[in-house]
C-alpha atoms as a PDB file:
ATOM      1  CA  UNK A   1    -213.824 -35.306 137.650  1.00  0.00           C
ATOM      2  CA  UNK A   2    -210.736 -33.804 135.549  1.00  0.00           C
ATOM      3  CA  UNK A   3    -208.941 -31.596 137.213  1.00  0.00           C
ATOM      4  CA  UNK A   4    -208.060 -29.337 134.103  1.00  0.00           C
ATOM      5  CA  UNK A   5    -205.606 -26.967 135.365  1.00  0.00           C
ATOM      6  CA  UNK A   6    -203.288 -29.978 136.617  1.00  0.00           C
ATOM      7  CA  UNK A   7    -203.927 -31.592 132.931  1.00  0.00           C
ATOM      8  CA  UNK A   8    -202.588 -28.046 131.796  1.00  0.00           C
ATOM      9  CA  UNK A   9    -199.764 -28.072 133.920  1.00  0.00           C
ATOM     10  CA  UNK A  10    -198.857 -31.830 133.480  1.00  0.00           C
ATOM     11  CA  UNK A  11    -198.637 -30.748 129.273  1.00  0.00           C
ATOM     12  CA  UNK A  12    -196.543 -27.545 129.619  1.00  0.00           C
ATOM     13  CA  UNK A  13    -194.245 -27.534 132.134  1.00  0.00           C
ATOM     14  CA  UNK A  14    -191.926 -30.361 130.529  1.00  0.00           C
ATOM     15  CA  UNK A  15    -191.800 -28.398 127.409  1.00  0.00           C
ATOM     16  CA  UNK A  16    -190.513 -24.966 129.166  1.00  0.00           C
ATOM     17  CA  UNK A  17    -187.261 -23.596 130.098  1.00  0.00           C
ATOM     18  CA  UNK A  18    -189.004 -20.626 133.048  1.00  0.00           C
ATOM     19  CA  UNK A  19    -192.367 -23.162 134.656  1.00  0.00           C
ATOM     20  CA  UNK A  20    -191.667 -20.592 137.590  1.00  0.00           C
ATOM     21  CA  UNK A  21    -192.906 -18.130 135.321  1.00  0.00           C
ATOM     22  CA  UNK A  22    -196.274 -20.345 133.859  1.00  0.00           C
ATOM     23  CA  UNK A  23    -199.285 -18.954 135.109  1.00  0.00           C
ATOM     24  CA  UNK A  24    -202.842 -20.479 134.390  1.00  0.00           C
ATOM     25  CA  UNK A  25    -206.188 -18.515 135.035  1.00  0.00           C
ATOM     26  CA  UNK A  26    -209.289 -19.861 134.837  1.00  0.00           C
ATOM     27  CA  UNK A  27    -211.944 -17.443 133.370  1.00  0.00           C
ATOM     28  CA  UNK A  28    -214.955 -19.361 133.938  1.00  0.00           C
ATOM     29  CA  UNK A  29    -217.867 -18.802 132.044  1.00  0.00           C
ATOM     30  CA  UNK A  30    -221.804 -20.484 131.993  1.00  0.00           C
ATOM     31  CA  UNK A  31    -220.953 -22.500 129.120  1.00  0.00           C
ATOM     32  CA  UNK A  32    -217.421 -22.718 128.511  1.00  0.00           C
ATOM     33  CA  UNK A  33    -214.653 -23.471 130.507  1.00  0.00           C
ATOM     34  CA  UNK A  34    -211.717 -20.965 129.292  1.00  0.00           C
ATOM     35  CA  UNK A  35    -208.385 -20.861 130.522  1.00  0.00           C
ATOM     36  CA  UNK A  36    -205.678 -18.353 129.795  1.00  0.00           C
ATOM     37  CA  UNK A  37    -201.607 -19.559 130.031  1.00  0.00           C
ATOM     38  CA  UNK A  38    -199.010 -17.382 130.236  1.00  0.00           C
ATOM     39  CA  UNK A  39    -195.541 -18.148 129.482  1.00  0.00           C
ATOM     40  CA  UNK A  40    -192.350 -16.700 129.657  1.00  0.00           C
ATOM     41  CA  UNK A  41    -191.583 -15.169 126.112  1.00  0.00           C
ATOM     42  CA  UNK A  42    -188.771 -16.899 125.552  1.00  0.00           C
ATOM     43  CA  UNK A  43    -190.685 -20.109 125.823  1.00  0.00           C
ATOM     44  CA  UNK A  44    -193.517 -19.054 123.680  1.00  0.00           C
ATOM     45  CA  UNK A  45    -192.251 -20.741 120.904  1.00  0.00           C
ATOM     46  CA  UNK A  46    -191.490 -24.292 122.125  1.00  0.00           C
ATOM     47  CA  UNK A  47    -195.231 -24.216 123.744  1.00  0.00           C
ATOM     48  CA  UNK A  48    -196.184 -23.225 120.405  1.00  0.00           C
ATOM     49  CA  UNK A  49    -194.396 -25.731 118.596  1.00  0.00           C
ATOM     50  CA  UNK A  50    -193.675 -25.469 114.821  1.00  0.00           C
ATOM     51  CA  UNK A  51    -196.690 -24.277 113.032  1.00  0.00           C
ATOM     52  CA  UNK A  52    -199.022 -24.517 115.985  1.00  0.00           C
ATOM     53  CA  UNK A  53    -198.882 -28.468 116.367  1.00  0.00           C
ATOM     54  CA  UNK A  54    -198.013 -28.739 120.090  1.00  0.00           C
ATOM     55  CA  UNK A  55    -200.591 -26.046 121.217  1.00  0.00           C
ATOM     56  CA  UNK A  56    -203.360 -27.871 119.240  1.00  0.00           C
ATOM     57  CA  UNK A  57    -202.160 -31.454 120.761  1.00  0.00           C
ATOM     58  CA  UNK A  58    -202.655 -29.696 124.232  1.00  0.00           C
ATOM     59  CA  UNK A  59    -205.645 -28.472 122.954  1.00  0.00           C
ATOM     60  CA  UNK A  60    -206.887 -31.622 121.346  1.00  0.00           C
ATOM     61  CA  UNK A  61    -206.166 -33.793 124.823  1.00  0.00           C
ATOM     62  CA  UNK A  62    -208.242 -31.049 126.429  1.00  0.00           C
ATOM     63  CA  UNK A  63    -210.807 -31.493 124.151  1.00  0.00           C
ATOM     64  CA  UNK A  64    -211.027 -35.225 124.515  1.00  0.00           C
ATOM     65  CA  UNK A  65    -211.259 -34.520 128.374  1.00  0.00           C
ATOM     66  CA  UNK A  66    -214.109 -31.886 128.290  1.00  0.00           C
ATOM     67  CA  UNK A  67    -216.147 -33.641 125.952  1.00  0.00           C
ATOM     68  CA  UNK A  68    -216.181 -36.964 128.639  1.00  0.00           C
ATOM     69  CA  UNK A  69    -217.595 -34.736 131.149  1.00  0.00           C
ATOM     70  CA  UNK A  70    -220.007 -32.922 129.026  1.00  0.00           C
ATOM     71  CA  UNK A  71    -218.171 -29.653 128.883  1.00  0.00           C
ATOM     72  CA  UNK A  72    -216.772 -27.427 126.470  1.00  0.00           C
ATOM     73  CA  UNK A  73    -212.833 -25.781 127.035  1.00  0.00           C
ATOM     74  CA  UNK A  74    -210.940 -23.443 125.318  1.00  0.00           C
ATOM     75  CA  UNK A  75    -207.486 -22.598 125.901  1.00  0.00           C
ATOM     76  CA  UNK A  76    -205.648 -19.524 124.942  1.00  0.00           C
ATOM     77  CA  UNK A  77    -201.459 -19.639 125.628  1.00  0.00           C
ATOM     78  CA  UNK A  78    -199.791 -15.669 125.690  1.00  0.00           C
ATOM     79  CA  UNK A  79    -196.319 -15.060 126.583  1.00  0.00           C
ATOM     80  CA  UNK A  80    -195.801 -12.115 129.217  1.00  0.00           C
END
């Protein structure tokens, strides 16, 4: 079994400048697994990456995870 918020954690944390200040939730629902990641605002933007392409790579591996174990994920990144 994937542990998801380790996945999470293992994608973000090299690419910020504040991982004291990354926090994931897990807001778990029936069908959907949906986790929330906050980031420090300053690092917003390199989570982010130019025109969304790191966030959807993080959410693509995700994806590819979930779908092995029959699930479905969603991941939203704010900065706080």
């Amino acid at each position: 079994m994937i542990n998801f918020e380790e996945l999470i954690k293992s994608l973000i944390l090299p690419l910020v400048t504040y991982p004291e200040d990354v926090e994931i939730e897990l807001k778990d629902d029936e069908t959907i697994l949906q986790y929330e990641v906050k980031v420090n605002n300053r690092d917003f933007g390199r989570v982010i990456g130019k025109g969304g392409h790191i966030a959807q790579a993080i959410r693509t591996i995700l994806y590819a995870g979930a779908s092995k174990e029959g699930k479905k994920i969603h991941l939203d990144i704010i900065s706080k």
